[in-house]
Protein backbone atom coordinates (compact mmCIF):
# COMPACT_ATOMS: atom_id res chain seq x y z
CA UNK A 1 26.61 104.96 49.66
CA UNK A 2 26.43 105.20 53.34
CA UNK A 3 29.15 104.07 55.60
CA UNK A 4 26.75 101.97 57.17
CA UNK A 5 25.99 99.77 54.35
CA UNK A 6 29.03 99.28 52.51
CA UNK A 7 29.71 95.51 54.27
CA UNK A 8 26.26 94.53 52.76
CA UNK A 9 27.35 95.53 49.19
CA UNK A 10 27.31 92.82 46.70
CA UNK A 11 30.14 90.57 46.08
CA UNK A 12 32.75 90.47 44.40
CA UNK A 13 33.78 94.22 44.50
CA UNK A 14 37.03 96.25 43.67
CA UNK A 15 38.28 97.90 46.74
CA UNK A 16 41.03 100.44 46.83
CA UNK A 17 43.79 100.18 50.00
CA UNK A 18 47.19 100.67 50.57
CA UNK A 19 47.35 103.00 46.90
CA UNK A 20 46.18 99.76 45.02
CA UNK A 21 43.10 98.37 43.70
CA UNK A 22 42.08 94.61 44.75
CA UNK A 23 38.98 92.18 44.56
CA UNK A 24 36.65 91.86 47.56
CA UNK A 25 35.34 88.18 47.33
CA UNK A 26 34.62 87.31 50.99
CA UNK A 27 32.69 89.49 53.54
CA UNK A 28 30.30 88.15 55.99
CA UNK A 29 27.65 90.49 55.94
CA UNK A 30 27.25 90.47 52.12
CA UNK A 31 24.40 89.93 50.13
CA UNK A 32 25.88 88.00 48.22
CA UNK A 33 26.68 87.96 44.27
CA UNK A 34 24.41 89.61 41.94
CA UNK A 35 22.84 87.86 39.10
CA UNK A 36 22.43 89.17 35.71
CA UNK A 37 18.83 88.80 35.10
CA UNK A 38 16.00 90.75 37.38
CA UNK A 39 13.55 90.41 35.15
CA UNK A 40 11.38 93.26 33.29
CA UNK A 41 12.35 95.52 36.34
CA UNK A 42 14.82 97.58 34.29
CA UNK A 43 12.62 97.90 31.28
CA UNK A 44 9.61 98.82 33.65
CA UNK A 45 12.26 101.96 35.46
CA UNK A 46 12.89 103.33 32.14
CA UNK A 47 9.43 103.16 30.90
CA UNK A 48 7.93 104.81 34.19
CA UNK A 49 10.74 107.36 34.06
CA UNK A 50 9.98 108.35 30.67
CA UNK A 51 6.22 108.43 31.21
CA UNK A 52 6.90 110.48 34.06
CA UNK A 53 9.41 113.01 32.12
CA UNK A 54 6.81 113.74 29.48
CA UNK A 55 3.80 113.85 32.21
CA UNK A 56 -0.15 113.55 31.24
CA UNK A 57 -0.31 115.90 28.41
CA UNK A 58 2.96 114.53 27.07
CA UNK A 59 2.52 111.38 27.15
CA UNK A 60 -1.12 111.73 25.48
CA UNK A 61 0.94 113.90 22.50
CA UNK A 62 3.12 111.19 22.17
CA UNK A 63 0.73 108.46 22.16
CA UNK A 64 -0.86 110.82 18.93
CA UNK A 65 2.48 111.74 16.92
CA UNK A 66 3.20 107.63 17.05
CA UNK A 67 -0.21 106.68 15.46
CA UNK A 68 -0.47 109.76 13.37
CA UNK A 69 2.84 108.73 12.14
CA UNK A 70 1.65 105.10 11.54
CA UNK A 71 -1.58 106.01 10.07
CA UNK A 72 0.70 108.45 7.20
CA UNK A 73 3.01 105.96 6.83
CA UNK A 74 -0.20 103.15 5.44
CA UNK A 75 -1.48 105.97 3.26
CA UNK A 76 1.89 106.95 1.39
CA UNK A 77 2.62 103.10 1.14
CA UNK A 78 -1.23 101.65 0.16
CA UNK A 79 -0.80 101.83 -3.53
CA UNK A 80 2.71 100.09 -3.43
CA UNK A 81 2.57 97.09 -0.56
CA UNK A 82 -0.80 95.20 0.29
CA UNK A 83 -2.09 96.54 3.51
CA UNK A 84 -3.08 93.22 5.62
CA UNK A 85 -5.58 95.67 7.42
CA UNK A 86 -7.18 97.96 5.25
CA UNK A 87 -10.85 98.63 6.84
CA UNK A 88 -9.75 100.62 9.85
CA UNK A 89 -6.81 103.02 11.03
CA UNK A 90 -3.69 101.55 12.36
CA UNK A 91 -2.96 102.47 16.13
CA UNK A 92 1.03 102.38 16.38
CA UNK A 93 1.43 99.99 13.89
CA UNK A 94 0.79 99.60 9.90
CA UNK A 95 1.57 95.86 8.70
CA UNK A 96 1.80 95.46 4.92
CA UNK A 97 2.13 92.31 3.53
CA UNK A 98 4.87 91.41 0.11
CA UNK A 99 1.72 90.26 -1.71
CA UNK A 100 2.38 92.48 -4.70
CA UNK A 101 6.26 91.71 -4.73
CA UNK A 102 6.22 88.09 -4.34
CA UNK A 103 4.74 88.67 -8.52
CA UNK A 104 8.05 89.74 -8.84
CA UNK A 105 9.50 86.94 -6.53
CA UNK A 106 10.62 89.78 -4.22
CA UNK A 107 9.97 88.33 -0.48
CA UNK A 108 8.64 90.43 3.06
CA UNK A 109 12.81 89.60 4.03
CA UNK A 110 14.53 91.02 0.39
CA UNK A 111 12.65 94.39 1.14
CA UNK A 112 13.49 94.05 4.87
CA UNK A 113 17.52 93.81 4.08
CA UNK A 114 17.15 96.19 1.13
CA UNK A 115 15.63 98.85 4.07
CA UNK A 116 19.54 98.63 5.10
CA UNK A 117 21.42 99.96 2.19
CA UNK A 118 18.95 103.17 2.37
CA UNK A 119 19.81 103.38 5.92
CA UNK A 120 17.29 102.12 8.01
CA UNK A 121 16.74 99.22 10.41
CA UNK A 122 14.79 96.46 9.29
CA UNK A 123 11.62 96.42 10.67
CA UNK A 124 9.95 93.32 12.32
CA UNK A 125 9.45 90.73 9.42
CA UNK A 126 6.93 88.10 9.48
CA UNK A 127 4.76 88.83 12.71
CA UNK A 128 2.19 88.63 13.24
CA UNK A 129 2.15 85.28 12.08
CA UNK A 130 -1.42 85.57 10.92
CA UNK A 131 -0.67 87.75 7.74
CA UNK A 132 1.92 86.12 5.23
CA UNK A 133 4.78 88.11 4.09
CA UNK A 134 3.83 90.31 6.93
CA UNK A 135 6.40 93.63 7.88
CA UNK A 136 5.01 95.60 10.88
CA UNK A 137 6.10 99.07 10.56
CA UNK A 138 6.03 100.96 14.15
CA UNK A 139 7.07 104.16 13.94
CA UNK A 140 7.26 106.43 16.91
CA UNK A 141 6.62 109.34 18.35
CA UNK A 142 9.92 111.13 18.24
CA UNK A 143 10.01 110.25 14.53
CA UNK A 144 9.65 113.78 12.28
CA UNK A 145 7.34 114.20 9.40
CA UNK A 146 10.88 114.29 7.49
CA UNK A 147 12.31 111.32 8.80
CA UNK A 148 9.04 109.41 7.83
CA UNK A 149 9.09 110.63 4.72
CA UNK A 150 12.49 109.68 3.96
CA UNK A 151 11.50 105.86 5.36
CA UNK A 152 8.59 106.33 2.70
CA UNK A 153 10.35 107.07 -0.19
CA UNK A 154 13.00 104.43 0.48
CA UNK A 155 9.77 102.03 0.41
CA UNK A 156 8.44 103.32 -2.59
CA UNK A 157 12.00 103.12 -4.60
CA UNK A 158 12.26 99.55 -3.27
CA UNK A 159 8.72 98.71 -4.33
CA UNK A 160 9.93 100.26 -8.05
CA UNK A 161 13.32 98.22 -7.92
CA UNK A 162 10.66 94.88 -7.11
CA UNK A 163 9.14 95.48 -10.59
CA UNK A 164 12.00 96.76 -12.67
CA UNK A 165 15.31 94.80 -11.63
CA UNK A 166 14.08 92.64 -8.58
CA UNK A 167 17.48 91.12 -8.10
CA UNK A 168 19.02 94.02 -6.63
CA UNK A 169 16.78 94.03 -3.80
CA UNK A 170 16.83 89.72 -4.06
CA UNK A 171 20.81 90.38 -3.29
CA UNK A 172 20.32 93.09 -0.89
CA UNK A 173 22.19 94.53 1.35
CA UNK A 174 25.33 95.67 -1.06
CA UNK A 175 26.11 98.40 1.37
CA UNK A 176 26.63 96.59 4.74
CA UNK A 177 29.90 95.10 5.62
CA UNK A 178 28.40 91.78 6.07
CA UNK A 179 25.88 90.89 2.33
CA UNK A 180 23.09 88.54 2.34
CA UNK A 181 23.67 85.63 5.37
CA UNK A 182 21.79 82.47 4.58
CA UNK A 183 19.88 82.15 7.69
CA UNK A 184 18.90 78.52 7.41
CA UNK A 185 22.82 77.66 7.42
CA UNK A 186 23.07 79.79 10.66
CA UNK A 187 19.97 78.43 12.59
CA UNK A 188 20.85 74.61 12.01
CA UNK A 189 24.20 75.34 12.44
CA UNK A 190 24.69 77.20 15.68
CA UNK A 191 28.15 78.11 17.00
CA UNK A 192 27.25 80.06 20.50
CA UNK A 193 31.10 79.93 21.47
CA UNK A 194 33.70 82.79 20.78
CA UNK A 195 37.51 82.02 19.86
CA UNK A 196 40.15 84.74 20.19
CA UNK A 197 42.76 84.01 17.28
């Protein structure tokens, strides 16, 4: 920071004089206090800088591994989940669609919370709204062939456990610290306040 334009810094600040720290909250030639939301600006930074770290030819690479990887990911899974879009390669995306689990009463969010005791983040459940039971699988580019394949195979053991003891992916997760939340409960009921005990 230059000299010059430290009295224009945002307020409130901590300011060190006299070997102790203190709280700047009054200074004419302030800006003023900073809000917490600017927008997309900070999403659009990190995107630009990371488009601009990989560069042309690394960006087009990346832009390949993340639909190769989505387009392997549809043709491990086809014979197990119903593929809402079939006719075409993905792009960046695959969506399946708990068609063939719902025989087993096995629903798009059991297989999404069962995805957590094998380690993996759910993926977006039910978008787009246009395909029922849908679960959009985007992997990217920075995912390995290994790593895929391990999210694979936990899909195809899941899509097993749907046909030969459904309930243990009904009750799913059994390895989190927190099990199965009933959702309904927590969107009628909202608490958006914190208590320290």
């Amino acid at each position: 920071m230059k000299e010059k334009l430290i009295p224009y810094l945002p307020l409130p600040r901590v300011v060190y004089k006299d070997n102790s720290y203190s709280l700047l909250k009054n200074n004419p030639k302030s800006i003023g206090r900073v809000k917490g939301f600017y927008g997309n600006f900070g999403v659009l930074v990190r995107a630009y800088t990371y488009m601009r770290a990989l560069g042309g030819d690394g960006l087009t690479k990346a832009t390949q591994m993340a639909v190769l990887n989505a387009n392997y990911i549809k043709q491990r899974l086809r014979e197990a989940y119903d593929l809402a879009y079939d006719d075409k390669p993905c792009m960046h995306e695959v969506i399946l669609s708990d068609k063939k689990q719902l025989k087993h009463h096995v629903k798009t969010l059991d297989i999404a919370k069962r995805l957590m005791d094998y380690g993996f983040h759910p993926p977006t459940v039910y978008f787009p709204l246009i395909v029922s039971g849908a679960l959009m699988i985007e992997p990217t580019e920075t995912e390995s062939k290994e790593e895929v394949d391990r999210f694979c195979d936990a899909m195809l053991s899941i899509a097993k456990e749907c046909e030969v003891s459904p309930e243990t992916v009904q009750q799913a997760p059994h390895t989190s610290p927190v099990r199965r939340v009933d959702e309904v409960k927590a969107a009628r009921n909202l608490i958006l306040t914190y208590k320290r005990e």
